[in-house]
C-alpha atoms as a PDB file:
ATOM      1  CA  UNK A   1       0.218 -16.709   4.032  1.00  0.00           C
ATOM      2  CA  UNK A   2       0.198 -14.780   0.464  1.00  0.00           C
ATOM      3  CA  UNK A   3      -2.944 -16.241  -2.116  1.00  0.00           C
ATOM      4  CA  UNK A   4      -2.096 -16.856  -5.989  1.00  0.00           C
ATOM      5  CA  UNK A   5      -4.011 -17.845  -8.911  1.00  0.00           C
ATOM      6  CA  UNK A   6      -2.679 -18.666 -12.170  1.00  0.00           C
ATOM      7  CA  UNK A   7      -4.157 -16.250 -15.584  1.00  0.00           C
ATOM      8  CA  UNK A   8      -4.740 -18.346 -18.651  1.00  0.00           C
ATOM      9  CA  UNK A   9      -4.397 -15.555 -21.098  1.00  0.00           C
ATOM     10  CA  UNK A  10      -6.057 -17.310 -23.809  1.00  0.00           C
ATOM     11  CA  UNK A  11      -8.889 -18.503 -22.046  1.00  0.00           C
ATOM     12  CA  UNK A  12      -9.586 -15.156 -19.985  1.00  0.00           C
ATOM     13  CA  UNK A  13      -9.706 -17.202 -16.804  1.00  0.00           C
ATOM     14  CA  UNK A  14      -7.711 -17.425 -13.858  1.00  0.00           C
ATOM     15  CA  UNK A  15      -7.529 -20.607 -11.652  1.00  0.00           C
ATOM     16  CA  UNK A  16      -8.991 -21.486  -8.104  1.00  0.00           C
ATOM     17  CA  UNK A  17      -6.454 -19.476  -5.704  1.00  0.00           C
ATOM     18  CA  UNK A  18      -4.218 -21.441  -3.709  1.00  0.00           C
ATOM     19  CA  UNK A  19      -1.688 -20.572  -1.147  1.00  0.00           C
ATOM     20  CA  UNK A  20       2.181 -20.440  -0.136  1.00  0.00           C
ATOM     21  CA  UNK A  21       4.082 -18.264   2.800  1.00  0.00           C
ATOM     22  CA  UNK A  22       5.633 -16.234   0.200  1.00  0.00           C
ATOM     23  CA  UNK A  23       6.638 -15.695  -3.889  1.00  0.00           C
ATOM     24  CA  UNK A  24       9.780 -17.906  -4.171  1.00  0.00           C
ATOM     25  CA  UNK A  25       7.222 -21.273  -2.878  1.00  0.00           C
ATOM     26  CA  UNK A  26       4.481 -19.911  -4.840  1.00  0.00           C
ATOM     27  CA  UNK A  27       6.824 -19.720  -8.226  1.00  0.00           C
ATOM     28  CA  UNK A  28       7.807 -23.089  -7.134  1.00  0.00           C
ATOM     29  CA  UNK A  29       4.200 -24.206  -6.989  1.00  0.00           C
ATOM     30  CA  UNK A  30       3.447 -22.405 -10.700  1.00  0.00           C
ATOM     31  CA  UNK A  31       6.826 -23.952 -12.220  1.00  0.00           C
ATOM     32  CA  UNK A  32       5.564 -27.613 -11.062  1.00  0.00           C
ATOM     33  CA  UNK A  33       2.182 -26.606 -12.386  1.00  0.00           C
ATOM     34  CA  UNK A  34       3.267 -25.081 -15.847  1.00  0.00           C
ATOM     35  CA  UNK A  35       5.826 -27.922 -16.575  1.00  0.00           C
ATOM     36  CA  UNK A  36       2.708 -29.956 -17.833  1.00  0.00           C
ATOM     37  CA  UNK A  37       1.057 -27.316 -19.363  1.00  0.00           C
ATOM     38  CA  UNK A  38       1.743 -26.895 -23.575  1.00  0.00           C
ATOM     39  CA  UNK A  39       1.127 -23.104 -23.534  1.00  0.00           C
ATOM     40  CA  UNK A  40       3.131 -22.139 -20.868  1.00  0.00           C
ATOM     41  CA  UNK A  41       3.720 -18.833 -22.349  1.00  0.00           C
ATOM     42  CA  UNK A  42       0.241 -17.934 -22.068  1.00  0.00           C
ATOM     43  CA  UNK A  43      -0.058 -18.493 -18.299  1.00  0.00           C
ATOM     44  CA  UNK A  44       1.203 -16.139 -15.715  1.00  0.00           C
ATOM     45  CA  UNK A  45       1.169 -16.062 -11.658  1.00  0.00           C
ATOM     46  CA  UNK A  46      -0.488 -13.606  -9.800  1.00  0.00           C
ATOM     47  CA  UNK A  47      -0.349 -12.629  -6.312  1.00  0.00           C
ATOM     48  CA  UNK A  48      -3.983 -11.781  -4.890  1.00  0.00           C
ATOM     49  CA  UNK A  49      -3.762 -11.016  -1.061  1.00  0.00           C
ATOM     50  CA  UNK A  50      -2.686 -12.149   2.329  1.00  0.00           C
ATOM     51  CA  UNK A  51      -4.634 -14.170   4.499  1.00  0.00           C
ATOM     52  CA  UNK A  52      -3.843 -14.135   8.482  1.00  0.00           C
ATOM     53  CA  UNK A  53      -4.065 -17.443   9.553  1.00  0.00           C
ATOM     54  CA  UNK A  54      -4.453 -16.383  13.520  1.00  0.00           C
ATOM     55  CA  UNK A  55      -7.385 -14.145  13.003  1.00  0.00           C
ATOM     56  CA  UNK A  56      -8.782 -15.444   9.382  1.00  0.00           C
ATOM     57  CA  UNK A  57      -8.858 -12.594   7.569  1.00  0.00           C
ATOM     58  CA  UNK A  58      -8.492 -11.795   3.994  1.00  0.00           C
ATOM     59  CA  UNK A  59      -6.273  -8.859   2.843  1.00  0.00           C
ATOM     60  CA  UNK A  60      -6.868  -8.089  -0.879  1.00  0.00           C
ATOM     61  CA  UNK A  61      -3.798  -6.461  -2.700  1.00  0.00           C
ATOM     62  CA  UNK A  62      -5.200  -6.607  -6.171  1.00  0.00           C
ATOM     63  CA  UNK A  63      -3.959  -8.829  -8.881  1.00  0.00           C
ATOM     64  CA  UNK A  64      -0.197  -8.257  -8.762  1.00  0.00           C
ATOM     65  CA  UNK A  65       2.036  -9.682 -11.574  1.00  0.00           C
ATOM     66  CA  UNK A  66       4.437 -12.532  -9.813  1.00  0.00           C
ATOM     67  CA  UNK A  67       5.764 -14.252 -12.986  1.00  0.00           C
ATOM     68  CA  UNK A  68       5.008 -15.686 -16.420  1.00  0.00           C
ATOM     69  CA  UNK A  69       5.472 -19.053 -18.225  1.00  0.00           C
ATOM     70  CA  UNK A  70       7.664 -16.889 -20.675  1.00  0.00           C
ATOM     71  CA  UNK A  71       9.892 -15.416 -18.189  1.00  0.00           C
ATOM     72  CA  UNK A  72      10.132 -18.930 -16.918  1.00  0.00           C
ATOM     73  CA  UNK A  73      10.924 -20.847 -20.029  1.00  0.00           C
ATOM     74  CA  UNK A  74      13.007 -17.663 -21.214  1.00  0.00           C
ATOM     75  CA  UNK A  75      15.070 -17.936 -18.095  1.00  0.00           C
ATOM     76  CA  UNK A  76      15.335 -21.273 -18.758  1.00  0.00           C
ATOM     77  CA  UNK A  77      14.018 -22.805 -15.537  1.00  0.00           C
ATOM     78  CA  UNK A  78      11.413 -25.225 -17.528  1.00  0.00           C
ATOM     79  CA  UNK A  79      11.112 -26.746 -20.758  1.00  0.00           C
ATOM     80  CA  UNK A  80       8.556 -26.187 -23.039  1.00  0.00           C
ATOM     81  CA  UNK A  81       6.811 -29.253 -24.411  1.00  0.00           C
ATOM     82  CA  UNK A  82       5.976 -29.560 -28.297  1.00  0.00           C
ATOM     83  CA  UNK A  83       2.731 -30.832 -28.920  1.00  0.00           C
END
């Protein structure tokens, strides 16, 4: 199980971490997330670690670049909202 957290680029703060088995459910998760959001360019998804749900333990990989609201909305795959 990989852990993300979402990077509000404006705000200089990233989200509570929250989980998925792997990037295509966790891009998933941020599209659901994002298609409420009115900045959705300024958030992106980052993948933080593993964790091993037989043993517990927490494998950090550093903040790795998934995907951002503007590669999402430039790719078409949500709409952005206008004010």
């Amino acid at each position: 199980m990989r852990i993300y957290t979402i990077l509000d680029i404006e705000a200089e703060q990233y989200s509570l971490p929250y989980f998925a088995v792997n990037d295509k459910i966790a891009i998933r998760m941020f599209r659901e997330t994002v298609s409420k959001a009115l900045y959705v360019e300024e958030l992106e998804l980052y993948c933080l670690g593993e964790f091993d749900e037989s043993t517990s333990n927490l494998r950090s990989t550093g903040s790795i670049l998934v995907i951002t609201g503007a590669d999402l909305v430039n790719n078409k795959q949500i709409e952005v909202k206008n004010g």
